[in-house]
Protein backbone atom coordinates (compact mmCIF):
# COMPACT_ATOMS: atom_id res chain seq x y z
CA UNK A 1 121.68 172.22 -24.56
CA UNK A 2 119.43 175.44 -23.69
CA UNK A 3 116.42 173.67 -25.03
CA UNK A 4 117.17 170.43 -23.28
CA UNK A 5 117.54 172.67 -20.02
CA UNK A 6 114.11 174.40 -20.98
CA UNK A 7 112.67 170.93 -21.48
CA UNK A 8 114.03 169.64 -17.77
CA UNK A 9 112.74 173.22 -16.62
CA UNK A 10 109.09 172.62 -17.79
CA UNK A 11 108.74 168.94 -17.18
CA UNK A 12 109.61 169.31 -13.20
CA UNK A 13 107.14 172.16 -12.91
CA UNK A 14 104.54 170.04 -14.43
CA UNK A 15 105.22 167.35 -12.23
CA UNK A 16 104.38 169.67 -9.38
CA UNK A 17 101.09 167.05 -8.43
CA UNK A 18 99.24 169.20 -6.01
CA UNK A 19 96.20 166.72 -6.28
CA UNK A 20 98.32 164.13 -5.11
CA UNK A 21 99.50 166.01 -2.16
CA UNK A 22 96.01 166.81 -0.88
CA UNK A 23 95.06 163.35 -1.79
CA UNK A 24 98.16 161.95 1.03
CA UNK A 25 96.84 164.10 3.13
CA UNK A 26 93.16 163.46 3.20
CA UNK A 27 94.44 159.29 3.01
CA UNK A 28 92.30 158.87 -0.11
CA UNK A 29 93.49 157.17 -3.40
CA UNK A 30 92.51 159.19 -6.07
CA UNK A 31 93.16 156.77 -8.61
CA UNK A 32 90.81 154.73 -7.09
CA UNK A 33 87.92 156.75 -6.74
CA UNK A 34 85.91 159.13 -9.15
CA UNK A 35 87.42 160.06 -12.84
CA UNK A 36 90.63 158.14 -11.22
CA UNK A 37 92.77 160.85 -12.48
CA UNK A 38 94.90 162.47 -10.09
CA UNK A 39 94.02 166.60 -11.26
CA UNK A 40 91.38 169.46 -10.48
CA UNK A 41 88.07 167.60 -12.05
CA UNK A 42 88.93 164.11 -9.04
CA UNK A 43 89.44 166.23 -6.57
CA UNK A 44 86.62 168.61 -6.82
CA UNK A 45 84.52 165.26 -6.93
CA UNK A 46 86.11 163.82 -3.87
CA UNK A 47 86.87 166.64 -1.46
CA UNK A 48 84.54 169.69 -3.08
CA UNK A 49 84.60 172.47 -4.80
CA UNK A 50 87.42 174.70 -2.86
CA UNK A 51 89.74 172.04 -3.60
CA UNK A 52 89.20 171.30 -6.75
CA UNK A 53 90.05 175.37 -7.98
CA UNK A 54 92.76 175.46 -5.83
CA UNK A 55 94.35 172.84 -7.71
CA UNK A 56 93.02 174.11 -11.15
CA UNK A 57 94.58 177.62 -10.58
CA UNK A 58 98.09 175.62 -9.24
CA UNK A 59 97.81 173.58 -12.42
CA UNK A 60 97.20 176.33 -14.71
CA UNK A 61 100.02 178.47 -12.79
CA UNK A 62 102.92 175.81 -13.26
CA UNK A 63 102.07 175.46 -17.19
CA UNK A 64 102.20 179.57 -17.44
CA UNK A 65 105.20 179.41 -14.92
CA UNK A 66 106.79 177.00 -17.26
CA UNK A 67 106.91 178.75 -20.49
CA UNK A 68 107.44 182.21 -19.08
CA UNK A 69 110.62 181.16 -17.20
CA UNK A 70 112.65 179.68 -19.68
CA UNK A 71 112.12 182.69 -22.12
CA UNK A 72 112.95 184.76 -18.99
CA UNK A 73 116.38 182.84 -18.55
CA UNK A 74 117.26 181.80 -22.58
CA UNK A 75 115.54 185.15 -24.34
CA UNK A 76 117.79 184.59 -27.02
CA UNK A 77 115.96 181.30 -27.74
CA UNK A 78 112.98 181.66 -30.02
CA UNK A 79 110.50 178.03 -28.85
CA UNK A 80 112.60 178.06 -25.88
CA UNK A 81 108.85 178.81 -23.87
CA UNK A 82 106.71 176.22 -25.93
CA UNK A 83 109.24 173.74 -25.10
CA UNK A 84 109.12 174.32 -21.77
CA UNK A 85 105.20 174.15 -21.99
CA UNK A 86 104.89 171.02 -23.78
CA UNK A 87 107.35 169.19 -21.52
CA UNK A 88 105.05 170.94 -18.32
CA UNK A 89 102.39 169.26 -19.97
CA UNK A 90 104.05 165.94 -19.81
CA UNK A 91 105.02 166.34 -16.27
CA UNK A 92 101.81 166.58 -15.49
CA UNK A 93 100.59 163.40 -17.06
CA UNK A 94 103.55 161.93 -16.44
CA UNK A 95 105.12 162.86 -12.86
CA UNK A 96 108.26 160.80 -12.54
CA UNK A 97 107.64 160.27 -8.86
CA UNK A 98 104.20 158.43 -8.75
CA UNK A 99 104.59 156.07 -11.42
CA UNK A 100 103.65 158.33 -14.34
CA UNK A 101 100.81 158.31 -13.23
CA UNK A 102 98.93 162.39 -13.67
CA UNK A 103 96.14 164.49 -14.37
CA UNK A 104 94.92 164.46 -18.28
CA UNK A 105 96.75 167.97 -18.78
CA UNK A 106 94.07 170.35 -19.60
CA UNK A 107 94.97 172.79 -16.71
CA UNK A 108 98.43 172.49 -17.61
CA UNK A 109 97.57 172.86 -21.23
CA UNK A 110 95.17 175.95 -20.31
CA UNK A 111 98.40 177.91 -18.71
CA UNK A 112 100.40 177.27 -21.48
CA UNK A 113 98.23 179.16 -23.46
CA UNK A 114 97.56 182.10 -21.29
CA UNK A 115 101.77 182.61 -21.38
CA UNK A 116 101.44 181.85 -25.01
CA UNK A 117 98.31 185.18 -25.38
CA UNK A 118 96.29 186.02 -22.75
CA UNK A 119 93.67 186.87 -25.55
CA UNK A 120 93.46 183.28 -26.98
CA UNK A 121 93.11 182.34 -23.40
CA UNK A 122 90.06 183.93 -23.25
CA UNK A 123 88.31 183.19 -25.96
CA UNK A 124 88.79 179.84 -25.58
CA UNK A 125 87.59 179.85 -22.29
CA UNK A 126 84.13 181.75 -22.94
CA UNK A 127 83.38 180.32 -26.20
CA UNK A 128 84.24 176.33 -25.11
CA UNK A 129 81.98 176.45 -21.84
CA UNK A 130 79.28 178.09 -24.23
CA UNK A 131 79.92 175.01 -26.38
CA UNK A 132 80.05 172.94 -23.80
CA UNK A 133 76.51 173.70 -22.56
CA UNK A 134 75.10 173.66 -26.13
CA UNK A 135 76.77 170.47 -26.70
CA UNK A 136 76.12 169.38 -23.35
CA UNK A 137 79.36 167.34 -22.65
CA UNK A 138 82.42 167.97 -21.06
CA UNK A 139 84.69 166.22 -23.47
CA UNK A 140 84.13 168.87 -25.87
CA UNK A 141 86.25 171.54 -24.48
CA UNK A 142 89.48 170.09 -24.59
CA UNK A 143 89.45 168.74 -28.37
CA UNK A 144 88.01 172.20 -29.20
CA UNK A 145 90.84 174.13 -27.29
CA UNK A 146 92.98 171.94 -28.40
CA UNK A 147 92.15 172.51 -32.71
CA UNK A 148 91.95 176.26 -32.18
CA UNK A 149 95.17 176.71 -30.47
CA UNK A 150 96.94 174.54 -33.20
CA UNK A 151 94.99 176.49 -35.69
CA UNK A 152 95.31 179.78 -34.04
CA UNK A 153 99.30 179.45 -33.98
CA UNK A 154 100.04 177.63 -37.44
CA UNK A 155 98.27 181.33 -38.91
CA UNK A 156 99.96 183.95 -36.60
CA UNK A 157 103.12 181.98 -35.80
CA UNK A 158 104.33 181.81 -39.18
CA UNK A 159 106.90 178.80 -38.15
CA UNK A 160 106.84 175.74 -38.42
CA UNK A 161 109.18 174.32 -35.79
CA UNK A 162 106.50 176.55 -33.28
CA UNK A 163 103.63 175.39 -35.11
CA UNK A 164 104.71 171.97 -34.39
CA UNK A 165 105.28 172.18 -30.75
CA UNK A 166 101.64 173.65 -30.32
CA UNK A 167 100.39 171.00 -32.27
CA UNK A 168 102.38 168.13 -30.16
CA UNK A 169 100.62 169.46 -26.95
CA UNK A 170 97.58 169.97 -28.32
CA UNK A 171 97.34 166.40 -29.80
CA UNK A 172 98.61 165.44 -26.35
CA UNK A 173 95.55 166.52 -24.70
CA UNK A 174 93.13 165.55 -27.22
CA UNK A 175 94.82 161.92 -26.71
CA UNK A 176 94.89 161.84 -22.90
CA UNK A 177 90.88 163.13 -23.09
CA UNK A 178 89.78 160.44 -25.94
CA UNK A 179 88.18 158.26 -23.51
CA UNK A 180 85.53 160.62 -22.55
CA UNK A 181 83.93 160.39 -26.39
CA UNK A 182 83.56 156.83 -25.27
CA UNK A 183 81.76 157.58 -21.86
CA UNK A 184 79.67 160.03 -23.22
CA UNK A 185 78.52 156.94 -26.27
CA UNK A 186 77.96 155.15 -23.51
CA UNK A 187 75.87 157.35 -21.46
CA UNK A 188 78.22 157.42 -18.70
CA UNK A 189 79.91 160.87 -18.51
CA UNK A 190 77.90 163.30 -16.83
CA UNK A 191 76.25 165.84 -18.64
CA UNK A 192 76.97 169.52 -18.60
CA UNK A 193 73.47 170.49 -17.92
CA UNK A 194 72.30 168.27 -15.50
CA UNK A 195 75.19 169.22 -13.65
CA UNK A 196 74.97 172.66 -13.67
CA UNK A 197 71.55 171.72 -12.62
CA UNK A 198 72.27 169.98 -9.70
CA UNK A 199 74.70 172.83 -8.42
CA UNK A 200 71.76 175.60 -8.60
CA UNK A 201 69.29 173.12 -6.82
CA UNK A 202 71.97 172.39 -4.28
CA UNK A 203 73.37 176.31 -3.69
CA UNK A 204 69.25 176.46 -3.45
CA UNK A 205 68.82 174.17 -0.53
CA UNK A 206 71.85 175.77 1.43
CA UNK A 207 70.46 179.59 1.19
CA UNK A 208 66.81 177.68 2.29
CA UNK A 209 69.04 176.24 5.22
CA UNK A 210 70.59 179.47 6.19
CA UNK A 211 67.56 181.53 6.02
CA UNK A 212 65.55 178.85 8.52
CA UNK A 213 68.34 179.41 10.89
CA UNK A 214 67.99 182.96 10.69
């Protein structure tokens, strides 16, 4: 019973859909327009940049929320807090309350393992958006946060019943993100680079704007 309570626990923080919120309130589909996802990446490409991190830092929040609350209430249990992560995860790509229909997880997924060490956290995100600029596309982060984490706690967990639960989430997100190896074969997922590009040439043109006001 506690782990099916820290299971119910994660999954209806996960379903906590703030993209879908701002997308009601701004009377745009989401699911109809950009990556068609309803997370931080589609709504940074519909309604900018602002948006887009707020709902990256909710959607990291609830997966770190979810795993840090039900060891807070079951201590006693020992993958009482991956449970609760994983099943945040699947709230989030699978929200009971708009057809099942989420985000891909990887925010979700990132605040799971910040609860699960900070340190990881970190590493994973320096060293993947190194890779991703070497590699120069997006897809790459995910599958390689995704190994490492399953690596990382099969060596330092020392269970298996933990080591499985990591693994379940991170195969989760490497399924939910598949589809990008096929946009990126078929030169249609934009590349890390020329994006990263565009931003400096367009932060460019605004201080150019500013400073002919001036």
């Amino acid at each position: 019973m506690t782990y099916v309570i820290g299971a119910i626990i994660g999954y209806l923080l996960g379903s906590l859909n703030p993209a879908a919120l701002i997308s009601k309130i701004k009377h745009k589909n989401l699911r109809k327009s950009g990556t068609g996802n309803l997370g931080a990446t589609n709504v940074m490409l519909n309604f900018g940049k602002g948006f887009g991190l707020l709902v990256m830092l909710f959607d990291i929040l609830k997966g770190f929320a979810a795993v840090k609350l039900a060891e807070l209430i079951f201590p006693e249990s020992a993958f009482i807090g991956m449970v609760s992560g994983l099943t945040a995860i699947i709230g989030h790509i699978f929200p009971f309350y708009i057809s099942f229909k989420g985000g891909k997880g990887l925010a979700a997924f990132a605040g799971v393992v910040l609860a699960y060490n900070p340190w990881l956290f970190l590493f994973l995100l320096l060293s993947g958006c190194v890779l991703m600029i070497i590699v120069n596309y997006s897809f790459i982060l995910p599958f390689y946060a995704a190994a490492v984490f399953s690596v990382f706690a099969a060596v330092t967990s020392k269970s298996i019943p933990l080591t499985l639960l990591c693994a379940a989430a991170s195969a989760l997100i490497m399924i939910k993100h598949a589809g990008n190896i096929q946009k990126a074969k078929e030169g249609t997922d934009n590349k890390v680079r020329d994006v990263i590009k565009r931003m400096i040439l367009k932060n460019k043109a605004k201080a150019g704007k500013n400073d002919g006001a001036e």
